[in-house]
Protein backbone atom coordinates (compact mmCIF):
# COMPACT_ATOMS: atom_id res chain seq x y z
CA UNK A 1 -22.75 -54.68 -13.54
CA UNK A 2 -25.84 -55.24 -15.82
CA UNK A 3 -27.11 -58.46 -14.59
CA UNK A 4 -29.24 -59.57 -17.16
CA UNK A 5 -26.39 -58.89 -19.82
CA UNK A 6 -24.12 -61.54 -17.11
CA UNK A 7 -26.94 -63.85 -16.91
CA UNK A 8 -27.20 -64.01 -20.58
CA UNK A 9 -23.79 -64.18 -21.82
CA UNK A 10 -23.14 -66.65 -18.58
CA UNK A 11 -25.94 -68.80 -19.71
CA UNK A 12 -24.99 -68.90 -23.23
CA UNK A 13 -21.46 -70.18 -22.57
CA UNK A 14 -23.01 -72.50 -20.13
CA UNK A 15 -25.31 -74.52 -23.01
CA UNK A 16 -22.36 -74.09 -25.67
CA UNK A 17 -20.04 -75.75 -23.19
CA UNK A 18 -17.29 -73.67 -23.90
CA UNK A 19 -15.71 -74.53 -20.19
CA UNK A 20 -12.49 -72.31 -21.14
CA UNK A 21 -14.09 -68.67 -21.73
CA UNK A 22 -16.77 -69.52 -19.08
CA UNK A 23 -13.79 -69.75 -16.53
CA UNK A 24 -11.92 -67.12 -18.05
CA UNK A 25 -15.42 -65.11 -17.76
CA UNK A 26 -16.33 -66.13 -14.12
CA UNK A 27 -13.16 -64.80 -12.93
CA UNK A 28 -13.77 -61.78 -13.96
CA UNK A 29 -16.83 -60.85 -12.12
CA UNK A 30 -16.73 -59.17 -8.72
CA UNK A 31 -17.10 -61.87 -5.77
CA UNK A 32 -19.84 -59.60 -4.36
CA UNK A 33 -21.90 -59.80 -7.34
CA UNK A 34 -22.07 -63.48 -7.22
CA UNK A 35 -25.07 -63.94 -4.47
CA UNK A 36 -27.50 -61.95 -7.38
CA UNK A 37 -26.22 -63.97 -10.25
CA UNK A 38 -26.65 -67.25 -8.38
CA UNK A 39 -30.54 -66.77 -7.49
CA UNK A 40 -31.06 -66.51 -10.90
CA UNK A 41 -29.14 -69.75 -12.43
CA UNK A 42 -30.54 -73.01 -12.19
CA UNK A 43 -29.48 -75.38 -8.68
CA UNK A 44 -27.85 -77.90 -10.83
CA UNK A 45 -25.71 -75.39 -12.67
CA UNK A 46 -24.68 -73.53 -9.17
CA UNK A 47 -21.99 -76.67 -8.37
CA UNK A 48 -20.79 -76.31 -11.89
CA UNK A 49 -20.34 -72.67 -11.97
CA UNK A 50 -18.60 -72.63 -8.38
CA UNK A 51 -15.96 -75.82 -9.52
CA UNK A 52 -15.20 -73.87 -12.62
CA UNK A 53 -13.54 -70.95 -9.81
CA UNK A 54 -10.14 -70.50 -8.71
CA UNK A 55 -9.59 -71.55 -5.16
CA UNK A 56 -9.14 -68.10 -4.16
CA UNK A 57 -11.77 -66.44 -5.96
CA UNK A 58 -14.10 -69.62 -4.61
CA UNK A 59 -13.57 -68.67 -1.21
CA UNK A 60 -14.16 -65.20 -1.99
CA UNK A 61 -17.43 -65.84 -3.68
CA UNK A 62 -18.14 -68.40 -0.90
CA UNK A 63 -17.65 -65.99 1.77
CA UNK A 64 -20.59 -63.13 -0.02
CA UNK A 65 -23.28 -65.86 -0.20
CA UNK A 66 -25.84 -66.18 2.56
CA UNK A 67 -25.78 -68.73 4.78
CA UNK A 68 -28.81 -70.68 3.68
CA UNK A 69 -26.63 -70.89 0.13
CA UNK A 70 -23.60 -71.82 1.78
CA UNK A 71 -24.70 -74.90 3.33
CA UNK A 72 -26.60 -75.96 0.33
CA UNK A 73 -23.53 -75.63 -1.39
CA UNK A 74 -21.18 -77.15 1.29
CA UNK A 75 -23.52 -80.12 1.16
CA UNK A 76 -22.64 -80.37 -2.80
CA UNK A 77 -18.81 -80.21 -2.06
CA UNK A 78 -16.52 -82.98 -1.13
CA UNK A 79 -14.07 -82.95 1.72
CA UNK A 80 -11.19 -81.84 -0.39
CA UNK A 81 -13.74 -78.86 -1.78
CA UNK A 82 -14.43 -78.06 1.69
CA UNK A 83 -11.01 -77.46 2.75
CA UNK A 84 -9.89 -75.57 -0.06
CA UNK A 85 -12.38 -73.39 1.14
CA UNK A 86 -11.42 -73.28 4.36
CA UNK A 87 -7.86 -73.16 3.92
CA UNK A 88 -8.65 -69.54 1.95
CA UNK A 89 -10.86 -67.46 3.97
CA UNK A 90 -9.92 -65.54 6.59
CA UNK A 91 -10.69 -66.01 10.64
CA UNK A 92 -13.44 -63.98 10.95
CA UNK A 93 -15.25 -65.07 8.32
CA UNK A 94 -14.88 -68.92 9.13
CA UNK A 95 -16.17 -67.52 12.50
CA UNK A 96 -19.07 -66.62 10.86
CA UNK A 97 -19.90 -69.22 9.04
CA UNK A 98 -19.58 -71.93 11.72
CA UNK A 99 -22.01 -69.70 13.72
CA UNK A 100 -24.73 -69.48 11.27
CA UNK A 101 -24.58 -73.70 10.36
CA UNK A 102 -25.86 -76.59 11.74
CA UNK A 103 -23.94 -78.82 13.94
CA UNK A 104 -23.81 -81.49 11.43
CA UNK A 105 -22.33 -79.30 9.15
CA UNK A 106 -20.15 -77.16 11.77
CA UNK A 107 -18.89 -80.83 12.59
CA UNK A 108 -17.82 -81.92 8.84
CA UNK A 109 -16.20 -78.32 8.11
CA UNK A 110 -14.02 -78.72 11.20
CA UNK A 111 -13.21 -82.32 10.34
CA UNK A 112 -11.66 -80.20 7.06
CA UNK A 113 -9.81 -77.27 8.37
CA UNK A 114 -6.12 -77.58 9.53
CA UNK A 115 -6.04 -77.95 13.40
CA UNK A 116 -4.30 -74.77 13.67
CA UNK A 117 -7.00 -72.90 12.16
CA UNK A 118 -9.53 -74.96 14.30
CA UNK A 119 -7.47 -73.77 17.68
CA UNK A 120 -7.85 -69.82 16.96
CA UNK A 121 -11.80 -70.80 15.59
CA UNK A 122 -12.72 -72.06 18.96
CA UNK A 123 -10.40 -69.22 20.64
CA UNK A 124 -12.85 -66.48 18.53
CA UNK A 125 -15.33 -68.49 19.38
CA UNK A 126 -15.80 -68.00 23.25
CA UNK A 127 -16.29 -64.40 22.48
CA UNK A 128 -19.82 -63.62 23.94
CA UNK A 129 -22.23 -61.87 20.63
CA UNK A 130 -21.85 -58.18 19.93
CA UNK A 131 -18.21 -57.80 21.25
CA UNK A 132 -14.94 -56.39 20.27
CA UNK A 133 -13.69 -60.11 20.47
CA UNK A 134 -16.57 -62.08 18.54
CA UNK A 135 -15.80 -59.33 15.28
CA UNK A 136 -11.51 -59.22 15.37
CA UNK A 137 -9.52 -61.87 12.95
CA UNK A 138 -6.05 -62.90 13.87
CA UNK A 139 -4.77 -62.43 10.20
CA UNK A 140 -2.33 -59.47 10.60
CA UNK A 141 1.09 -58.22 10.00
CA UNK A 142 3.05 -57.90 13.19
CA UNK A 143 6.64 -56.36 12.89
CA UNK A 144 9.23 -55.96 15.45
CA UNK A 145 10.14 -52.28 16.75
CA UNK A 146 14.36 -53.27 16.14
CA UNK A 147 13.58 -54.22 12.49
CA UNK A 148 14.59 -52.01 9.43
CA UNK A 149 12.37 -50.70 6.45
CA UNK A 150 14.05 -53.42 4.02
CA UNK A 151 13.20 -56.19 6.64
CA UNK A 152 9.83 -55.28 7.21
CA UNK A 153 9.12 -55.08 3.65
CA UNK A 154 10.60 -58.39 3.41
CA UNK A 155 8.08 -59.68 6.51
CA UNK A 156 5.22 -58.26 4.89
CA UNK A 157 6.16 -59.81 1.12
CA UNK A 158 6.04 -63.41 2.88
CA UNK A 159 3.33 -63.11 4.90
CA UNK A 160 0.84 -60.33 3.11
CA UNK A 161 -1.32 -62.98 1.20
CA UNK A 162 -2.66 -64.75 4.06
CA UNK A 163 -3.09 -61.43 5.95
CA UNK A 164 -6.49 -59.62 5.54
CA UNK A 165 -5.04 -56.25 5.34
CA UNK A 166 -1.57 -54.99 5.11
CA UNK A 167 -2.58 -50.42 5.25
CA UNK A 168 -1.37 -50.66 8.76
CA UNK A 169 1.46 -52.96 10.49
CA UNK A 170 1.47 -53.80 14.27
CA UNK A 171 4.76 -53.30 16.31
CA UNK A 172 4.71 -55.72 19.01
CA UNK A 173 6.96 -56.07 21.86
CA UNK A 174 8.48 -59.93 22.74
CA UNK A 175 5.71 -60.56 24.87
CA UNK A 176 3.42 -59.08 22.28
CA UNK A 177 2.13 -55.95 23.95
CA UNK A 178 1.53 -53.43 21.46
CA UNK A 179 4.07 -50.72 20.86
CA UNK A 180 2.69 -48.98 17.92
CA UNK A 181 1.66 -48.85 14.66
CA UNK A 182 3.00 -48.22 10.85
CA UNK A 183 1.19 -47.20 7.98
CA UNK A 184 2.08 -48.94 4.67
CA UNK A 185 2.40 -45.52 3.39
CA UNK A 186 4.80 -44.62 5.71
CA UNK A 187 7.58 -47.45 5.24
CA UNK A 188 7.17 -46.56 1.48
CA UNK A 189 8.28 -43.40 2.28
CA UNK A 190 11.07 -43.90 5.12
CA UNK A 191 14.60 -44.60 4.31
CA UNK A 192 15.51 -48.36 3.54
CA UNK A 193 17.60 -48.20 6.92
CA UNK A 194 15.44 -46.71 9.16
CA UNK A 195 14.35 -48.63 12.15
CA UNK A 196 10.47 -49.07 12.58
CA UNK A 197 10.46 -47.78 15.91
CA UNK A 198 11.78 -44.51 14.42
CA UNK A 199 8.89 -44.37 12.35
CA UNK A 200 6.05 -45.80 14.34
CA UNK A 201 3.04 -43.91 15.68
CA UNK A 202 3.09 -45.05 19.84
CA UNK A 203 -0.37 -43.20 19.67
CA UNK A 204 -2.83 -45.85 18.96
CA UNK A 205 -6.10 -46.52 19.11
CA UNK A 206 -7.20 -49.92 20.53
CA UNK A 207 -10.63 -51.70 21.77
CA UNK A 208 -10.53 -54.17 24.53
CA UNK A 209 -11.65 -57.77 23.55
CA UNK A 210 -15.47 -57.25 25.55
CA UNK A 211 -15.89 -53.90 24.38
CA UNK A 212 -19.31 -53.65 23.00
CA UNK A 213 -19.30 -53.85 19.08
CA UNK A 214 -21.72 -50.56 18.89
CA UNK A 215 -18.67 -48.60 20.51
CA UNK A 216 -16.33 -50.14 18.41
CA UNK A 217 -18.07 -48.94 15.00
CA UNK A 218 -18.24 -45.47 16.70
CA UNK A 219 -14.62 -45.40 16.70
CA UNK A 220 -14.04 -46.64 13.53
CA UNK A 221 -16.23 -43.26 12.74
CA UNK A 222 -15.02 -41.06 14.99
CA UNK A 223 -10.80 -41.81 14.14
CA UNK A 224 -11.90 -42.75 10.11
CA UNK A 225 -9.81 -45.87 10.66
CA UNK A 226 -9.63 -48.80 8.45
CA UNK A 227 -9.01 -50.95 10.91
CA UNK A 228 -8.83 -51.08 15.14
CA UNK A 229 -6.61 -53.30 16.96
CA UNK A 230 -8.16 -55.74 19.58
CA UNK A 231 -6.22 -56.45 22.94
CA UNK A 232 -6.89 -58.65 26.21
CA UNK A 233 -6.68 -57.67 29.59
CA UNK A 234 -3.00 -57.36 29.81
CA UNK A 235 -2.55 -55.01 26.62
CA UNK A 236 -1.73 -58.01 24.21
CA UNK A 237 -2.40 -57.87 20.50
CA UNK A 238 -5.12 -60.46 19.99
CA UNK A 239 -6.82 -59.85 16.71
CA UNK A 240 -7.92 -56.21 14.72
CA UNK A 241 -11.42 -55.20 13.37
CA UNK A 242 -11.37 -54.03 9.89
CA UNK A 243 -13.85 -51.98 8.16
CA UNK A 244 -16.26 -53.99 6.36
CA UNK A 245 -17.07 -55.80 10.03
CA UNK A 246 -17.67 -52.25 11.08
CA UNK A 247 -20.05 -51.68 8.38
CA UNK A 248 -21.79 -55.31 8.69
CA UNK A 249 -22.49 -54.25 12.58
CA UNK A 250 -23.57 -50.77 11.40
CA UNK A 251 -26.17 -52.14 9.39
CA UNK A 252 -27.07 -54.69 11.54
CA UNK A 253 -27.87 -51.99 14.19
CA UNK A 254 -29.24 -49.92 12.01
CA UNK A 255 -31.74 -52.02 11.02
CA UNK A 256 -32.58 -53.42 14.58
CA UNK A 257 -33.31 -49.72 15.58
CA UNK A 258 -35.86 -49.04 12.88
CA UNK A 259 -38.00 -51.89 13.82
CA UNK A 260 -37.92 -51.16 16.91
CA UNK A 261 -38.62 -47.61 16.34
CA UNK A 262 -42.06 -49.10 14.30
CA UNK A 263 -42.72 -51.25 17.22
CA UNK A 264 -41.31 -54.85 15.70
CA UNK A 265 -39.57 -57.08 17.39
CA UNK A 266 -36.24 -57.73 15.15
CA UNK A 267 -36.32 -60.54 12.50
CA UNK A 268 -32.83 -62.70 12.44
CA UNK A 269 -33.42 -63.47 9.06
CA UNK A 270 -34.15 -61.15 5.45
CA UNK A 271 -37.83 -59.99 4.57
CA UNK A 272 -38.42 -62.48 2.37
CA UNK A 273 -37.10 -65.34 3.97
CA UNK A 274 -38.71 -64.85 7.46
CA UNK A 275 -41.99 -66.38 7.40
CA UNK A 276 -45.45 -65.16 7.30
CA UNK A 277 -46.45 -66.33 10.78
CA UNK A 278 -42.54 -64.95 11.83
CA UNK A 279 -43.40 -61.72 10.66
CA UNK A 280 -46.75 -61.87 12.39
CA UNK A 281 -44.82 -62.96 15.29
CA UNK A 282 -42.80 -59.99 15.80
CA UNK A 283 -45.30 -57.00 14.71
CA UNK A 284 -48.56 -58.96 17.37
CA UNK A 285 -46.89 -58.29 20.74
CA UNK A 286 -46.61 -54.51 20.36
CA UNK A 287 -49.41 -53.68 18.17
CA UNK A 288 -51.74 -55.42 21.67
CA UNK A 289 -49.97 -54.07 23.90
CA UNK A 290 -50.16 -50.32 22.38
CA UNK A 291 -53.93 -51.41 21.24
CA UNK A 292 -55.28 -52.05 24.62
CA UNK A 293 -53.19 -48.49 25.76
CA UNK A 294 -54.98 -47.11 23.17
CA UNK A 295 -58.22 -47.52 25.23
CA UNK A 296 -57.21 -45.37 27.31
CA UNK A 297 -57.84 -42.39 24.77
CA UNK A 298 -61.38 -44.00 24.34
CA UNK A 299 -61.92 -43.81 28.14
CA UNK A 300 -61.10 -40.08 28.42
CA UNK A 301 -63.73 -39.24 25.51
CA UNK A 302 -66.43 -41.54 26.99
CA UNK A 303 -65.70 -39.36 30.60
CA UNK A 304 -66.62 -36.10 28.71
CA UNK A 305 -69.56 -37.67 26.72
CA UNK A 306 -71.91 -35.08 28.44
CA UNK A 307 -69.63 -32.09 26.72
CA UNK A 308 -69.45 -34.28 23.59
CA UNK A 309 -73.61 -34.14 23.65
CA UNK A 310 -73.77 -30.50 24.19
CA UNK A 311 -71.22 -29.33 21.28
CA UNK A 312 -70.72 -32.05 19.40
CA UNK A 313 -68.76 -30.55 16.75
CA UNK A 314 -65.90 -30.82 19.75
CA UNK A 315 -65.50 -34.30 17.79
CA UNK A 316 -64.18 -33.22 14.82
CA UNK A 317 -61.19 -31.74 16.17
CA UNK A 318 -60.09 -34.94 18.09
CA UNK A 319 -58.17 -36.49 15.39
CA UNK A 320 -55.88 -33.42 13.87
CA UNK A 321 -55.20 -32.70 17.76
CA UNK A 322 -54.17 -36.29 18.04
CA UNK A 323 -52.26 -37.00 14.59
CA UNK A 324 -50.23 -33.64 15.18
CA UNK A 325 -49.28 -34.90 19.04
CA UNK A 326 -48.02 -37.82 17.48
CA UNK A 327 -45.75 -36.19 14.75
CA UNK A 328 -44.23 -33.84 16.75
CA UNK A 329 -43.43 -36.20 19.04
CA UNK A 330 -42.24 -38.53 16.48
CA UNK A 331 -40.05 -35.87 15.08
CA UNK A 332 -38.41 -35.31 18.51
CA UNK A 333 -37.74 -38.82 19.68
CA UNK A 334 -36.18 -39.54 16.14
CA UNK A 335 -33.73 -37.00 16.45
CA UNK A 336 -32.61 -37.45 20.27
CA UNK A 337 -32.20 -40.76 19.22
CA UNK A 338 -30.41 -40.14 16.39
CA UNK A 339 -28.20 -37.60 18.72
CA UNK A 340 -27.47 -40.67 21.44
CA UNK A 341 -26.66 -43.06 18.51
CA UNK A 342 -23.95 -40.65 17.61
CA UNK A 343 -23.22 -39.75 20.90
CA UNK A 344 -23.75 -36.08 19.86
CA UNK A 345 -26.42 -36.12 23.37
CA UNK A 346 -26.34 -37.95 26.76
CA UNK A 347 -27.93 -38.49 29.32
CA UNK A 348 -26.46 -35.54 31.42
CA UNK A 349 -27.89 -33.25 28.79
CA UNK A 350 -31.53 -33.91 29.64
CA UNK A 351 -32.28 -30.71 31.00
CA UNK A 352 -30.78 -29.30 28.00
CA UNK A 353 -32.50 -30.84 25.36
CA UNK A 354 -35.65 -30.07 27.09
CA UNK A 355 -35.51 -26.37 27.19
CA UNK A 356 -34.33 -27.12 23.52
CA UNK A 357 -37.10 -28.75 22.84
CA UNK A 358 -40.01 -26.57 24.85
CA UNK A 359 -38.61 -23.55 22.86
CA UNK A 360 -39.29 -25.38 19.87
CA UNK A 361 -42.58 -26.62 20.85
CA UNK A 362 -43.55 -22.95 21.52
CA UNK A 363 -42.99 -21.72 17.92
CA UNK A 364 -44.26 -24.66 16.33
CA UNK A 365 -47.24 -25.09 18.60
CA UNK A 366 -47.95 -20.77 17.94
CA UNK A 367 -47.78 -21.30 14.26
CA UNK A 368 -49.90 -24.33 14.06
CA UNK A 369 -52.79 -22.75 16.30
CA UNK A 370 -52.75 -19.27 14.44
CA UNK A 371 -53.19 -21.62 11.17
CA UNK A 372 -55.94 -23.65 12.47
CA UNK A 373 -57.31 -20.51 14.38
CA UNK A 374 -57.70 -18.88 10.75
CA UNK A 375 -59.28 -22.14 9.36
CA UNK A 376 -62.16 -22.35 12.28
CA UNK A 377 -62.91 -18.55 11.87
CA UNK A 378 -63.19 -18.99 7.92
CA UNK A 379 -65.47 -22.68 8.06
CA UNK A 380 -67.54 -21.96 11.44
CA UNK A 381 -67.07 -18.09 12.48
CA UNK A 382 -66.64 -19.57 16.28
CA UNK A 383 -63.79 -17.37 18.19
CA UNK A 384 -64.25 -19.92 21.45
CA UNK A 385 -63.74 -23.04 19.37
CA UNK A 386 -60.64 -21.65 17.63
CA UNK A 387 -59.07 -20.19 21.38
CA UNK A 388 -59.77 -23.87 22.70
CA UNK A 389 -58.31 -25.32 19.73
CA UNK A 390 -55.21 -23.54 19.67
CA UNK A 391 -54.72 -23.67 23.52
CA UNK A 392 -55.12 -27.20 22.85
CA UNK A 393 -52.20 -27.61 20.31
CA UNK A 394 -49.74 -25.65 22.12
CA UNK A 395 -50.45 -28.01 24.77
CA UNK A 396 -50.44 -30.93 22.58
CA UNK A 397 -47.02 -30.05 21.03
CA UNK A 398 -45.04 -29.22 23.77
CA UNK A 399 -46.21 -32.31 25.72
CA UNK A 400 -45.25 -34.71 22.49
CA UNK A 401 -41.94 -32.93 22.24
CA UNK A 402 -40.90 -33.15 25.98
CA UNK A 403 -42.58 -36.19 25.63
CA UNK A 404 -40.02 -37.43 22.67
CA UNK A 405 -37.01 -36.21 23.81
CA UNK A 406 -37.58 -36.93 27.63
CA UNK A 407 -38.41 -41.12 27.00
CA UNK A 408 -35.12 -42.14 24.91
CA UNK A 409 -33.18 -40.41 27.23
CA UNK A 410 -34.80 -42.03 30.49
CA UNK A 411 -34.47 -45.54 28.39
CA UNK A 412 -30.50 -44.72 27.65
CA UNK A 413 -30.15 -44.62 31.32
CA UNK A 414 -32.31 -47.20 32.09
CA UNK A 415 -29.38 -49.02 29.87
CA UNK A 416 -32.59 -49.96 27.56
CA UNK A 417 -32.68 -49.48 23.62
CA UNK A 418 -33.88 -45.64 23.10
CA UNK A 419 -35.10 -47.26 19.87
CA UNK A 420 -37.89 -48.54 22.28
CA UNK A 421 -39.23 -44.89 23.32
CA UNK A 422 -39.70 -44.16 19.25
CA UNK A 423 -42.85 -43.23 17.62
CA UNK A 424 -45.45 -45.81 18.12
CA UNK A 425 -45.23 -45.41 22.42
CA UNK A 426 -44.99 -42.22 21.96
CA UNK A 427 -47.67 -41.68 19.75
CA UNK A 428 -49.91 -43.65 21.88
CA UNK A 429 -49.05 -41.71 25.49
CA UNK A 430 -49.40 -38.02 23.54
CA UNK A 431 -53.01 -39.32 22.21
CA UNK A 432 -54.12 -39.67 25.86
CA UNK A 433 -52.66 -36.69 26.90
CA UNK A 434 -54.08 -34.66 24.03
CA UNK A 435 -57.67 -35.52 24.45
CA UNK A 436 -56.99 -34.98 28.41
CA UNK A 437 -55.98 -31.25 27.61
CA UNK A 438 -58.42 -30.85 24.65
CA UNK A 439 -61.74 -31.45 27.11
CA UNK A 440 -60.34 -29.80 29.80
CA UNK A 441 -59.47 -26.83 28.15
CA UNK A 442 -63.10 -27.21 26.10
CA UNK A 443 -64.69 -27.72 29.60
CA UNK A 444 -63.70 -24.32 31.20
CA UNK A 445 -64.04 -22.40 27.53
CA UNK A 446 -67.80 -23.24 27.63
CA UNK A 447 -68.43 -24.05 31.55
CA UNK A 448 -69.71 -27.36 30.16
């Protein structure tokens, strides 16, 4: 979509008043390109433009907008509005909205959903955050195991539009435990006759209602499903996942793991609408806590200040030694925590990924000292400073590696976010270290 060309055209119907193509037009844009057109049309025109939708596409369009937009807009809608709305969107999504809103406006969008909708709401509702439960909608095709092809097409004819997705059917038993499961592709090919439980897959994968949402979106990778069924305690076919939740949570992680992997504490709300003193909030904590750490670095130097006064040119080595610690370890805690994310490494492997790791750190750390070795003979023609130096970085390397693969791992078991064990701790624990090594090694080279 070229959204200045929408914005244009959009505004020019909008000042001609010609209501008929501007509805005709509206309904023709995607629902998810709504939130970027909106933002750039004027607050009073926002009510008009929504009114002008289709109570389907409405809810649609409702459903894409961020919560700060929806409850300006709920606030411009009247009752009947309201439940139009909420008679359209599906479970989850009411779910969602009633958790991100105010009470005083949770309270008037209840007063204008059926009370049937309203029961399964507060049912989805007592899910605790970040479960199986708190993600599932109840909006699903369930078929019966003695029912034919023709039947079930029947079923699913009725009852598809106020289903979220119709790819896969759920055979249920009379007390609703699930049986199986039938793709849509697979009734269109069976035999008009054929009973589903002839054609049902009894193989199926399922999620518990408290299973943690991260392990749910790595099933949704590791089986390429478009959607997982949710059951209770007693195998019961409560609700499924389908993939765009998946995706929402993957993001959501996602991002949550790169601030904390740049020691910030993750924002609830967008860049640009969390705060200046929010933002300052969340970075403050960490940046003192791995400042005043940081003086332990300054304490080692000021211990070897009587080898810093008799070669002083020691000095000038101290921050490569300490910037290349810091990568390397960076570069190993990224990708064991990468590996745990995908659950290609756990915590059994430890010992693995260490000898992994110290092999690496031995061919990086040999190549890296042979370079600077060359450099120290070519600027200062001192063999003693270029043995201590590259002593010093194979040191320095294989510490920050074992150092970066060792922390995530211990945090995983811990059952704390390896996320936490990324490159600013790290960086600040090989910095110590280095310098430690550095004088030491400096120390015996020149009996200082």
């Amino acid at each position: 979509m070229d959204l200045e060309k929408t914005i244009e055209e959009l505004t020019n119907l909008i000042s001609n008043r010609k209501i008929k193509d501007l509805r005709e037009f509206l309904e023709n844009i995607n629902s998810a390109d709504f939130p970027s057109i909106l933002e750039n049309v004027d607050e009073d025109k926002i009510i008009m433009i929504y009114r002008l939708l289709s109570k389907g596409k409405a809810a649609e369009v409702f459903v894409e907008l961020d919560p700060e937009d929806q409850e300006k807009l709920i606030n411009c809608l009247t009752d009947t509005e309201i439940k139009n709305v909420m008679n359209e969107i599906y479970m989850d999504d009411a779910v969602d909205l009633i958790e991100e809103m105010p009470s005083n406006v949770v309270k008037r969008i209840l007063t204008n959903t059926k009370s049937e909708n309203r029961k399964i709401i507060n049912e989805l509702l007592k899910y605790t955050d970040d479960t199986a439960g708190s993600l599932m909608t109840t909006e699903f095709i369930d078929l019966k195991e003695n029912m034919t092809v023709e039947t079930a097409f029947e079923f699913i004819r009725r009852k598809a539009l106020k289903k979220e997705t119709v790819y896969n059917c759920y055979v249920l038993s009379i007390d609703r435990k699930l049986l199986g499961i039938v793709d849509i592709k697979d009734l269109l090919a069976a035999e008009r006759n054929q009973l589903i439980k002839d054609i049902m897959d009894s193989n199926v994968v399922k999620v518990n209602t408290l299973e943690d949402q991260e392990e749910v979106t790595k099933m949704f990778d590791k089986y390429d499903c478009v959607a997982l069924p949710v059951v209770d305690q007693e195998d019961r076919l409560v609700g499924i996942i389908t993939i765009d939740d998946a995706i929402d949570v993957i993001q959501e992680e996602t991002l949550e793991d790169f601030e904390k992997m740049a020691a910030i504490t993750p924002a609830e709300d967008t860049y640009f609408k969390t705060s200046v003193f929010k933002h300052a909030k969340n970075r403050i904590v960490w940046l003192l806590v791995l400042m005043l750490s940081a003086m332990l670095t300054g304490a080692v130097i000021e211990n070897y200040e009587a080898a810093i006064s008799t070669l002083p040119l020691l000095v000038a080595f101290i921050p490569m030694i300490m910037d290349t610690g810091g990568n390397c370890g960076s570069q190993s805690s990224t990708l064991v925590i990468r590996g745990l994310a995908m659950d290609e490494i756990s915590t059994k492997d430890i010992l693995k990924v260490m000898w992994k790791e110290f092999r690496v750190s031995l061919l990086v750390g040999t190549v890296l000292a042979f370079a600077n070795g060359v450099r120290i003979m070519i600027q200062y023609q001192d063999l003693k400073i270029a043995v201590v130096v590259g002593l010093t970085l194979v040191c320095t390397v294989a510490m920050a590696k074992l150092l970066g693969c060792i922390l995530p791992i211990l945090a995983k078991k811990l059952k704390l976010d390896p996320a936490i064990m990324a490159a600013p701790l790290i960086t600040t624990i090989v910095d110590t270290l280095s310098v430690l090594a550095f004088f030491n090694i400096a120390t015996i080279m020149f009996q200082l």
